[in-house]
Protein backbone atom coordinates (compact mmCIF):
# COMPACT_ATOMS: atom_id res chain seq x y z
CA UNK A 1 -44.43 -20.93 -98.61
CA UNK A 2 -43.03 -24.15 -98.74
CA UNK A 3 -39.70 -22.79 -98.94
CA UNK A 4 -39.74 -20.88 -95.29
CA UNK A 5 -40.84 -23.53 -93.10
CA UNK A 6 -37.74 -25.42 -92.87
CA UNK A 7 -35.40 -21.99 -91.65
CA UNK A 8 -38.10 -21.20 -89.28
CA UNK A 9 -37.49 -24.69 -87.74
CA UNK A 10 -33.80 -24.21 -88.08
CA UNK A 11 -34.06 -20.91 -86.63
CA UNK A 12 -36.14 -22.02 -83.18
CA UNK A 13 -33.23 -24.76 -82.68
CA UNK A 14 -30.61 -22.35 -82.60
CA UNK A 15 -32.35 -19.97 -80.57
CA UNK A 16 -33.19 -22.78 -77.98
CA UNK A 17 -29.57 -24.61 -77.88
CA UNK A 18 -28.25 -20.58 -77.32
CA UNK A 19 -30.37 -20.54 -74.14
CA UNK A 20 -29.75 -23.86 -73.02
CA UNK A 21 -25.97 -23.17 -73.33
CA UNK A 22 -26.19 -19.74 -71.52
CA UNK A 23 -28.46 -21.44 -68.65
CA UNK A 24 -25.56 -24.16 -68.23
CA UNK A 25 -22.82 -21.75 -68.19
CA UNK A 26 -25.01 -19.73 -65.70
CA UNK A 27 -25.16 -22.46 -63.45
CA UNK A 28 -21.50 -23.57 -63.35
CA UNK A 29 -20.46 -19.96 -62.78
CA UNK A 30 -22.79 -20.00 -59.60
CA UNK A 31 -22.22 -23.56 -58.69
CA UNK A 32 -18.86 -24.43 -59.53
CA UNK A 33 -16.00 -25.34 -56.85
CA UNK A 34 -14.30 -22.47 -55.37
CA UNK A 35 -10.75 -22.57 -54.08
CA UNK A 36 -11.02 -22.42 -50.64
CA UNK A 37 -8.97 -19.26 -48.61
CA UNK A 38 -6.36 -20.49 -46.04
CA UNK A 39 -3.93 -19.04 -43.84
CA UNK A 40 -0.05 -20.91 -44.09
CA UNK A 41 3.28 -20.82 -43.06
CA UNK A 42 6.63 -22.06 -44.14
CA UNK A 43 8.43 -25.22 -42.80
CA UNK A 44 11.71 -24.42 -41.23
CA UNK A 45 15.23 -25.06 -39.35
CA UNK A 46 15.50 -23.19 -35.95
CA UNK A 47 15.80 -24.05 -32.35
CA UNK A 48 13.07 -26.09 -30.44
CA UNK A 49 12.59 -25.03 -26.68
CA UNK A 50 10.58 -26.75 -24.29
CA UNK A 51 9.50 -24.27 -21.67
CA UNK A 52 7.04 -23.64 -18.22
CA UNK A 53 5.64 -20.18 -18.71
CA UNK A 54 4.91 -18.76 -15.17
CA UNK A 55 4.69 -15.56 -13.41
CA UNK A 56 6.58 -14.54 -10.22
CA UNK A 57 7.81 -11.73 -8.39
CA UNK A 58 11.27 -10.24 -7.36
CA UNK A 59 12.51 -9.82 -3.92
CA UNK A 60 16.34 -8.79 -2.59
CA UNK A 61 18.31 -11.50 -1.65
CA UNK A 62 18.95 -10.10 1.75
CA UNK A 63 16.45 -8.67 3.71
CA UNK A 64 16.89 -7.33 7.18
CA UNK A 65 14.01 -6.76 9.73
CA UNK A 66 14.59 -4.72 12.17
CA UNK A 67 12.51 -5.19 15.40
CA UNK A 68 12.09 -3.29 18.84
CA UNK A 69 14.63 -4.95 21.68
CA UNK A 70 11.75 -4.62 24.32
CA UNK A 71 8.94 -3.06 24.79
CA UNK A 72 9.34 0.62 24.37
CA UNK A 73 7.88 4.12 23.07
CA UNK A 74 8.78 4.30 19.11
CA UNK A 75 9.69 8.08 18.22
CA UNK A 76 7.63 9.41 14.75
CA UNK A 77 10.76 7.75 12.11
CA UNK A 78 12.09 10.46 9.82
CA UNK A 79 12.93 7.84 7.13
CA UNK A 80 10.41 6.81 4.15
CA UNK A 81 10.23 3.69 1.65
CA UNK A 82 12.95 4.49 -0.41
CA UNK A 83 15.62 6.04 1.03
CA UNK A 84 18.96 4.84 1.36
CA UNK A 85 21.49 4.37 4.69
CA UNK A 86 24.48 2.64 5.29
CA UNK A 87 25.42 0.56 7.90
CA UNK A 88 25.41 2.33 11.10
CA UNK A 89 22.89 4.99 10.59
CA UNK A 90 20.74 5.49 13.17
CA UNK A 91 17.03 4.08 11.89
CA UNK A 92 14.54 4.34 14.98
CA UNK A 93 14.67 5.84 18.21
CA UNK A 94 13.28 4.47 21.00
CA UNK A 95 12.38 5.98 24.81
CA UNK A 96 11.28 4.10 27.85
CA UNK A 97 7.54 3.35 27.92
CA UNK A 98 5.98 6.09 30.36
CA UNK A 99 3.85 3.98 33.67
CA UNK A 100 0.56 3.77 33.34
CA UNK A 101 -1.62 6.14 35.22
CA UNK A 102 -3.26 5.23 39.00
CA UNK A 103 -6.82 5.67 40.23
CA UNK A 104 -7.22 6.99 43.43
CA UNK A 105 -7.82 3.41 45.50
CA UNK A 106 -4.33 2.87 43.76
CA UNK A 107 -2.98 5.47 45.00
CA UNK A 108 -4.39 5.25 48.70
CA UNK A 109 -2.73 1.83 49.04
CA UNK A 110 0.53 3.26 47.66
CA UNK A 111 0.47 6.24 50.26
CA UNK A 112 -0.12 3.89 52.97
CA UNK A 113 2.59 1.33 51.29
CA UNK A 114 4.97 4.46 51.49
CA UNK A 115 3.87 4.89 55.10
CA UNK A 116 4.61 1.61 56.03
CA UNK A 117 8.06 1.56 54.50
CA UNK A 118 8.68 4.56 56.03
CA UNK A 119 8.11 3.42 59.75
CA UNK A 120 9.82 0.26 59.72
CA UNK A 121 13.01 2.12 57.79
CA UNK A 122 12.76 4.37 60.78
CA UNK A 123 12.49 1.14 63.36
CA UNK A 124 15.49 -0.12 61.34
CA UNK A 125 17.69 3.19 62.30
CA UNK A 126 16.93 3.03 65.14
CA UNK A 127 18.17 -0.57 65.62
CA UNK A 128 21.08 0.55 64.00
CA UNK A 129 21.64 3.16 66.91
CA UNK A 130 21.20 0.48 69.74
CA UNK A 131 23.66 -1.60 67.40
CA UNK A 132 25.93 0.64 67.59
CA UNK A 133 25.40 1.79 71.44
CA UNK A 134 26.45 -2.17 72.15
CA UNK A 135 29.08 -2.17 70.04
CA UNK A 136 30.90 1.20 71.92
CA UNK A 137 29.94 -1.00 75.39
CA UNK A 138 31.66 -3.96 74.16
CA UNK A 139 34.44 -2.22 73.01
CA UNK A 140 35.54 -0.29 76.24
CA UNK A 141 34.89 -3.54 77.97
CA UNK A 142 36.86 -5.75 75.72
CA UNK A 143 39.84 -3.07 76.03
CA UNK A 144 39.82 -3.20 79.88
CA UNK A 145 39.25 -6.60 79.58
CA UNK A 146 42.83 -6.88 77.84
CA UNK A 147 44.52 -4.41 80.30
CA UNK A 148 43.22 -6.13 83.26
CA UNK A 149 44.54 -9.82 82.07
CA UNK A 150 47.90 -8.09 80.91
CA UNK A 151 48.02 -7.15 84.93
CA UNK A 152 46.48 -10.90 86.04
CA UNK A 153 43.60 -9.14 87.71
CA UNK A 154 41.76 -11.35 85.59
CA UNK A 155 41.75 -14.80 84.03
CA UNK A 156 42.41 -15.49 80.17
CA UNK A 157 38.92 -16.98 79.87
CA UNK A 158 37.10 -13.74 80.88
CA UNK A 159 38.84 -11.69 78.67
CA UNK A 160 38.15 -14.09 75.84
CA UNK A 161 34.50 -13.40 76.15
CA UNK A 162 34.55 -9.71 76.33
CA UNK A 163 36.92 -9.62 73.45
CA UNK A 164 34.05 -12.34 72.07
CA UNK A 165 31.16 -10.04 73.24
CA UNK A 166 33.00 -7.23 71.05
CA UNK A 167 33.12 -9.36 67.95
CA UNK A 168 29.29 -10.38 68.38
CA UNK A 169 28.50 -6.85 68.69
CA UNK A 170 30.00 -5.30 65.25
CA UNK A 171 28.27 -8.48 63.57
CA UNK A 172 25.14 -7.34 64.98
CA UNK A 173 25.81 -3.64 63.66
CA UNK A 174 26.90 -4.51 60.30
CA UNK A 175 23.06 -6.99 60.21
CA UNK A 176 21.84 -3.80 61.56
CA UNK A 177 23.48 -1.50 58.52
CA UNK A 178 22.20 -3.73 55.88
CA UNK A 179 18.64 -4.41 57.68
CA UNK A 180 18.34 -0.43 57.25
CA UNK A 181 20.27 -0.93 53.60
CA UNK A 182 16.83 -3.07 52.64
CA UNK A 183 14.51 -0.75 54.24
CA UNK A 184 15.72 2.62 52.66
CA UNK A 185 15.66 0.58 49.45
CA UNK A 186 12.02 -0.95 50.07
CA UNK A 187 10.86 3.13 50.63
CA UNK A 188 12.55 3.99 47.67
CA UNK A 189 10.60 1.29 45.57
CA UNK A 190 7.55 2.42 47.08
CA UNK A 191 7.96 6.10 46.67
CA UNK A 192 8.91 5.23 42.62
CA UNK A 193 5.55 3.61 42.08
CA UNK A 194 3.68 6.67 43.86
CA UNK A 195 5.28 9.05 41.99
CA UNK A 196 3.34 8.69 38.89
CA UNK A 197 -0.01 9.13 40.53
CA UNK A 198 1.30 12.08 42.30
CA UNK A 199 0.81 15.77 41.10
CA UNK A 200 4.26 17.37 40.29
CA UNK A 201 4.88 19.03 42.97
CA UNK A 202 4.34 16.25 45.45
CA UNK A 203 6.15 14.18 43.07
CA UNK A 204 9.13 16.26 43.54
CA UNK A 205 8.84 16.93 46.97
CA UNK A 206 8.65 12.45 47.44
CA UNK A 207 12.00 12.56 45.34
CA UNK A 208 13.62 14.57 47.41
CA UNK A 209 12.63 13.54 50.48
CA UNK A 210 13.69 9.92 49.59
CA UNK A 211 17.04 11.73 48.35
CA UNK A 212 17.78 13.05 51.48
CA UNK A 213 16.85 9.71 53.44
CA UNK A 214 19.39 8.07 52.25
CA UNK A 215 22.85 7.57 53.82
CA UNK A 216 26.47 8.59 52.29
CA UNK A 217 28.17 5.65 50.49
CA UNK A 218 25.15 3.05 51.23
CA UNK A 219 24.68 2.05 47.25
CA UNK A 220 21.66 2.92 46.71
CA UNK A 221 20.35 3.49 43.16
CA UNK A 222 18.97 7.32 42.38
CA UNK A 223 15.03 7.70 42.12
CA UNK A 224 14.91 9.75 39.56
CA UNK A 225 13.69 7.51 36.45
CA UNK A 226 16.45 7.17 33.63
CA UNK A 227 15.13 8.75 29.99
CA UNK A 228 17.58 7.71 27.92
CA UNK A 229 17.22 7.21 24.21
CA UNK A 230 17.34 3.93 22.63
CA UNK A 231 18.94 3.99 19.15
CA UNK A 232 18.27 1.14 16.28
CA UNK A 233 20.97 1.20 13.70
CA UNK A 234 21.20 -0.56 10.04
CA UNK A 235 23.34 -3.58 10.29
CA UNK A 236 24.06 -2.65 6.32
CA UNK A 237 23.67 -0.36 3.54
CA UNK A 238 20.58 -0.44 1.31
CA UNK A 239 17.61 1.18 1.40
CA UNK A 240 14.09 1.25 3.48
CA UNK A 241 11.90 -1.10 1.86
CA UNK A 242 9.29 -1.03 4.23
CA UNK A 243 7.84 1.03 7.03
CA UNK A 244 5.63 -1.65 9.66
CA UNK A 245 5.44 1.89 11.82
CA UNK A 246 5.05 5.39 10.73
CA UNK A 247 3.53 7.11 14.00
CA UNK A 248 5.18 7.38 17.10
CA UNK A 249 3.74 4.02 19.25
CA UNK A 250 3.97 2.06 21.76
CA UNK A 251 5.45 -1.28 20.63
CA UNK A 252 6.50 -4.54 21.81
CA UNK A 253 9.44 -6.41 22.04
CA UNK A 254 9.84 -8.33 18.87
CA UNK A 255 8.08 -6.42 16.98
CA UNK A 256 8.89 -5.14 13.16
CA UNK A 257 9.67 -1.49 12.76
CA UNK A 258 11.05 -1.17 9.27
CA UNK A 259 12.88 -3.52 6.52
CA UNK A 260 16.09 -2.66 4.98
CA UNK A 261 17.68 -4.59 2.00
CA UNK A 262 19.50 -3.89 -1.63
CA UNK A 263 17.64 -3.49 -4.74
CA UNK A 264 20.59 -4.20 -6.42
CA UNK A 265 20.56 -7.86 -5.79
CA UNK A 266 18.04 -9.01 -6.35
CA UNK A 267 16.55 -13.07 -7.23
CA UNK A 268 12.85 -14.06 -8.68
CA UNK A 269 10.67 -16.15 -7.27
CA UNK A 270 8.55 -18.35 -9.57
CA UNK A 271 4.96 -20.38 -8.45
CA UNK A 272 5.29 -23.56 -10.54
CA UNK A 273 2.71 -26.00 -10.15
CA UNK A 274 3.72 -29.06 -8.30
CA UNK A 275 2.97 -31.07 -10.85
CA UNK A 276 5.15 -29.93 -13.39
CA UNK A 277 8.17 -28.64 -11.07
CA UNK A 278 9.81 -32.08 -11.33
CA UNK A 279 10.90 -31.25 -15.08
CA UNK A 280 13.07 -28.18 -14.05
CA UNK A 281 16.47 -28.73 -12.92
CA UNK A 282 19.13 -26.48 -10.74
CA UNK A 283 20.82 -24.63 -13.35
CA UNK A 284 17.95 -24.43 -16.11
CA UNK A 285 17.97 -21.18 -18.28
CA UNK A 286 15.49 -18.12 -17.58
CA UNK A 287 14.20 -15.48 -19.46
CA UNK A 288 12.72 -12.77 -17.47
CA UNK A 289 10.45 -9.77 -18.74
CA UNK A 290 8.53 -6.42 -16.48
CA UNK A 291 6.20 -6.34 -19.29
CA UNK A 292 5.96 -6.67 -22.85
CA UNK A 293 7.85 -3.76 -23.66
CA UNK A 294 10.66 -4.32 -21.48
CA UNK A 295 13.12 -6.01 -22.65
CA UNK A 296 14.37 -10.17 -21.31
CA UNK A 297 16.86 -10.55 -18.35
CA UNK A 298 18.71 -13.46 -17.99
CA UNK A 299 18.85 -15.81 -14.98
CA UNK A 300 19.30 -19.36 -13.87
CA UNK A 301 17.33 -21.77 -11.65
CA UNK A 302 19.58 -21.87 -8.21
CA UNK A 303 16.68 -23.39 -5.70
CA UNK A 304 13.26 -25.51 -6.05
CA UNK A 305 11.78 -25.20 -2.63
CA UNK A 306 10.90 -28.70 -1.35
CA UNK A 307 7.51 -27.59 0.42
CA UNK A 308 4.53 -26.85 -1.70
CA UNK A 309 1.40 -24.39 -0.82
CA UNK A 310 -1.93 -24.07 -2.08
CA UNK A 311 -3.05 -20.90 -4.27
CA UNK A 312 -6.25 -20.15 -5.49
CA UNK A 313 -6.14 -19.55 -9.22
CA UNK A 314 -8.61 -16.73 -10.97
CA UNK A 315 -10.80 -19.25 -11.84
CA UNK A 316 -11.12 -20.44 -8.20
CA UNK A 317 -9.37 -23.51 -8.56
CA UNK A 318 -7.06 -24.64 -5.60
CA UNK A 319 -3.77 -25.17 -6.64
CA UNK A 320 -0.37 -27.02 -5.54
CA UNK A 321 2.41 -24.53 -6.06
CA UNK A 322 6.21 -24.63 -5.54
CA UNK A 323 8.73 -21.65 -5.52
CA UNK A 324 11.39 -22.08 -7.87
CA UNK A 325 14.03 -19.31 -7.34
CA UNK A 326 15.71 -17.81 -9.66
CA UNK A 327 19.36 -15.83 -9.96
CA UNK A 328 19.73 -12.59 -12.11
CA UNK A 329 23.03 -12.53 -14.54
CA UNK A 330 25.22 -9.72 -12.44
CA UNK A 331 25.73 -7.95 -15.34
CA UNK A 332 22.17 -7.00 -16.27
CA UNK A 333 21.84 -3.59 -16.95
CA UNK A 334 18.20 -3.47 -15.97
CA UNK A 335 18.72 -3.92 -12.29
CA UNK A 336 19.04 -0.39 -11.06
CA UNK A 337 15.33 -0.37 -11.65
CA UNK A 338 14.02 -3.38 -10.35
CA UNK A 339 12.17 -3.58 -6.79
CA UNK A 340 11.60 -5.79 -4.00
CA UNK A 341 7.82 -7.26 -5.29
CA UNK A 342 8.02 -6.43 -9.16
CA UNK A 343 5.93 -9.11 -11.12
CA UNK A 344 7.83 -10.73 -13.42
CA UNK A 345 6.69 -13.03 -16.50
CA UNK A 346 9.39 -16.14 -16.36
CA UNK A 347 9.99 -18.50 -19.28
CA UNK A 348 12.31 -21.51 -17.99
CA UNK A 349 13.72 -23.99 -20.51
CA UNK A 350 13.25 -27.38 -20.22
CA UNK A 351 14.57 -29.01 -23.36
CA UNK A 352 16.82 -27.10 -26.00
CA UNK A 353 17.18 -28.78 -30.04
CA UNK A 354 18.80 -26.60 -32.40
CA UNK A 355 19.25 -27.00 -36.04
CA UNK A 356 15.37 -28.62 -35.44
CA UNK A 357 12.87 -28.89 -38.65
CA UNK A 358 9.81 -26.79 -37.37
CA UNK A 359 6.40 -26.73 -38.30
CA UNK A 360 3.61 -24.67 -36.75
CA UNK A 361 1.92 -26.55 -33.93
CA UNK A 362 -1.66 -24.81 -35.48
CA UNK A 363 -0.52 -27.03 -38.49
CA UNK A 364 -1.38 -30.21 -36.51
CA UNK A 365 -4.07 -32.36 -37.16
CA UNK A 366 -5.11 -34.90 -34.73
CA UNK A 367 -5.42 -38.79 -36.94
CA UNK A 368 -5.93 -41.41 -34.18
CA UNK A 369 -2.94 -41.83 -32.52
CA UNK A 370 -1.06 -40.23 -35.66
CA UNK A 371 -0.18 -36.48 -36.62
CA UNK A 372 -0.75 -35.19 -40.07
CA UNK A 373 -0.68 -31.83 -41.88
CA UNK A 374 -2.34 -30.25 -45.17
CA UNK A 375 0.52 -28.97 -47.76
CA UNK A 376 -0.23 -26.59 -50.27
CA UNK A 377 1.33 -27.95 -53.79
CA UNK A 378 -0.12 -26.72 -56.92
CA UNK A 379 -2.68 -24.89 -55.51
CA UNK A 380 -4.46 -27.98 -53.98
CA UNK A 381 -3.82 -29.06 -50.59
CA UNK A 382 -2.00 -32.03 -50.03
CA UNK A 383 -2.34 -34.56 -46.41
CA UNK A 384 0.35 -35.68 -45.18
CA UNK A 385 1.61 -38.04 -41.95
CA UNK A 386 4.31 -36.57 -39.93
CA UNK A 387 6.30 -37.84 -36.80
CA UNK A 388 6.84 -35.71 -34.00
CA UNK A 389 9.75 -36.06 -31.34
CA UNK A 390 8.24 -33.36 -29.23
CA UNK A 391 5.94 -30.26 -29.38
CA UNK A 392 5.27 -27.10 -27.33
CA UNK A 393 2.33 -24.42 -27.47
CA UNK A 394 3.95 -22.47 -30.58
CA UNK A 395 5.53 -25.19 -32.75
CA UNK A 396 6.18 -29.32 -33.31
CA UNK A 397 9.80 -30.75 -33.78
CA UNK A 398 9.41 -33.02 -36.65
CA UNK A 399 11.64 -36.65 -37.31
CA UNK A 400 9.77 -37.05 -40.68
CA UNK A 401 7.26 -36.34 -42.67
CA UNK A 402 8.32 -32.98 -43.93
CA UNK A 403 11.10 -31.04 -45.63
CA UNK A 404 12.55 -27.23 -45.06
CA UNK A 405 10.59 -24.95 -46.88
CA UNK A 406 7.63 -26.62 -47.65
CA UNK A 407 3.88 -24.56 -47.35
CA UNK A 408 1.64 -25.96 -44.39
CA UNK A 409 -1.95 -25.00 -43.71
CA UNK A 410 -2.72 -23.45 -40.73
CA UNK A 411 -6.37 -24.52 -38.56
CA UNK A 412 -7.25 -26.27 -41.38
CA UNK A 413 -10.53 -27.27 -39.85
CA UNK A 414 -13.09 -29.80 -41.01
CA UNK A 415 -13.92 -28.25 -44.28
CA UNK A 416 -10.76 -28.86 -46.01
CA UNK A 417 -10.17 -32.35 -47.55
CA UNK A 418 -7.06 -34.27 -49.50
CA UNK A 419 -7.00 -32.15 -53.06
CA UNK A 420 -8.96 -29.27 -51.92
CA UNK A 421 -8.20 -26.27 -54.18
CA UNK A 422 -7.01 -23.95 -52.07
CA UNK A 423 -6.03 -20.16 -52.53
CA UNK A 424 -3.72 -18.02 -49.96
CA UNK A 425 -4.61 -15.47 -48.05
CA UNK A 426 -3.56 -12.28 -48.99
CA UNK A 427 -0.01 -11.34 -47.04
CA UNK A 428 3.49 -12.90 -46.97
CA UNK A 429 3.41 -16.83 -45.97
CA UNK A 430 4.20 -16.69 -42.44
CA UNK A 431 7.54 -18.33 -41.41
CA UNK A 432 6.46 -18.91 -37.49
């Protein structure tokens, strides 16, 4: 009995140190540090851009309004947005604007306006007639006048004033002619702005009656109202870009019928905000994309607009903007399918550094007035202090700090520390 008490002690040791064991390793398993999953990318040599990223729209570099000469009556156009005419081709059409119509007061003063023009025309022939009645008087008595002196049956002097007389006489019949001249021409005006209130038949009948008042030779226009056709021509070839009109109206002088440029030349025009405009200079590269399928056009900065505007952004913010206008390369194959107001998406270089070491600005980590970055080396992460010489939205050109090739966490957040064991995300290392 003796014997058994010392292995049962033994035995309850072993037993109890076997749990204890299995209780720490239980906890270590469940409490022990785990690496921590990042994202990276690779350190590397490429180019370094500094760029404005802006939209902006395209718009021919010669556009050509066409507007109405004077107030006229615009004929339904047979062109649409689109099609294409040279230089020369007839555009719009455009006939005399027809008078207004009269009420019937109107027209009772017009009557007795036509009356009244009428009876002093006729007072006016017949001063004509007694014009030239005098002027056959003076004439037979200037002629007698000159046989008579030829004879000496009369003096020099008296035959001086009849042949005087005679003169005064044809000036008074040639007053006379044009006196009636005015008149016929006054009845003629008159009978013109009755016509429109007239029916058609009285219309007529005024016409010809003022047709048939008027004298042989006396230079008097016709009454009958001109209806030519006014035609608008392209001053080049292009196509219709835009239609102000598409209905036969009435329209006034100055105003925009239709636009007419070439698609083919185009330029872009880019809203910059004032603010940052100062950076770009004439001559700066462009990239320009339709969309993200399409694929980049090249162009150059030719113009920054001196006068700024304000735009309301989609946040409502008021903004200072400048238009910075851009030249397409000639040879860009995508051109025969741009249009005048295509938005475009514009990147225009500022700075250019190739052969640049790059590292991912998402790398960065903000230390006081310093830069530093978390690199992955034996599966622990690593801080380090770089120096930047510049940095855009996608990456950081480094002057030291780094080398080519070396692994950099990306947002490494406030969780990670110097010696953190870290453990990659599945997928390749990204190169940026």
């Amino acid at each position: 009995m003796n014997n058994k008490t010392p292995w049962k002690k033994a035995s309850r040791w072993l037993i109890g140190a076997l749990l204890l064991a299995g209780a720490a390793a239980l906890v270590y398993a469940v409490y022990r540090p785990r690496p921590l999953v990042v994202e990276v990318a690779s350190v590397r040599i490429g180019t370094f851009e500094q760029a404005i990223e802006e939209d902006g729209r395209l718009r021919p570099k010669q556009r050509y309004v066409i507007t109405a000469p004077t107030q006229a009556a615009l004929l339904r156009p047979k062109l649409k947005v689109g099609d294409a005419v040279r230089a020369g081709d007839v555009v719009a059409l455009l006939e005399p604007v027809v008078p207004p119509m009269i009420d019937a007061r109107t027209r009772t003063v017009l009557q007795q306006r036509v009356g009244s023009f009428d009876a002093a025309r006729r007072a006016v022939a017949a001063q004509v007639q007694q014009a030239q009645t005098a002027l056959a008087q003076t004439t037979l008595e200037a002629e007698r006048a000159t046989r008579l002196a030829q004879d000496n049956f009369i003096s020099a002097s008296a035959r001086d004033q009849a042949v005087l007389a005679h003169q005064a006489a044809q000036q008074a019949l040639t007053a006379a002619q044009a006196e009636r001249g005015r008149a016929d021409f006054a009845l003629a005006e008159a009978r013109a702005a009755l016509a429109r209130a007239e029916p058609a038949n009285h219309a007529q009948a005024a016409t010809a009656q003022a047709t048939n008042s008027q004298q042989p030779n006396s230079g008097q226009p016709s009454s009958g109202q001109a209806t030519g056709v006014w035609a608008l021509k392209s001053p080049v070839d292009g196509q219709v870009l835009k239609l102000h009109q598409d209905s036969a109206v009435t329209v006034m002088a100055g105003q925009p019928l239709l636009d007419i440029g070439d698609t083919s030349v185009v330029e872009a025009v880019i809203e910059v905000l004032s603010g940052e405009v100062h950076q770009i200079q004439p001559g700066a590269a462009v990239q320009l994309s339709l969309g993200s399928s399409a694929a980049p056009m090249a162009g150059r900065v030719t113009r920054i607009e001196p006068v700024a505007f304000t735009k309301v952004s989609a946040l409502g913010i008021e903004e200072q903007r400048v238009n910075v206008i851009v030249d397409l390369a000639q040879s860009n194959p995508e051109a025969q399918r741009l249009g005048d107001g295509f938005r475009v998406d514009a990147r225009i270089t500022l700075f250019s550094q190739a052969d640049a070491l790059l590292v991912p600005t998402a790398a960065l980590v903000r230390d006081g007035a310093q830069w530093r970055v978390f690199v992955v080396e034996a599966g622990r992460a690593r801080v380090k202090a770089v120096q930047l010489n510049d940095r855009n939205a996608d990456a950081a050109c480094l002057k030291e700090g780094l080398r080519n090739g070396e692994t950099v966490v990306l947002y490494p957040g406030s969780m990670i520390t110097d010696g953190q064991s870290v453990r990659l995300r599945d997928g390749p290392v990204r190169s940026n």
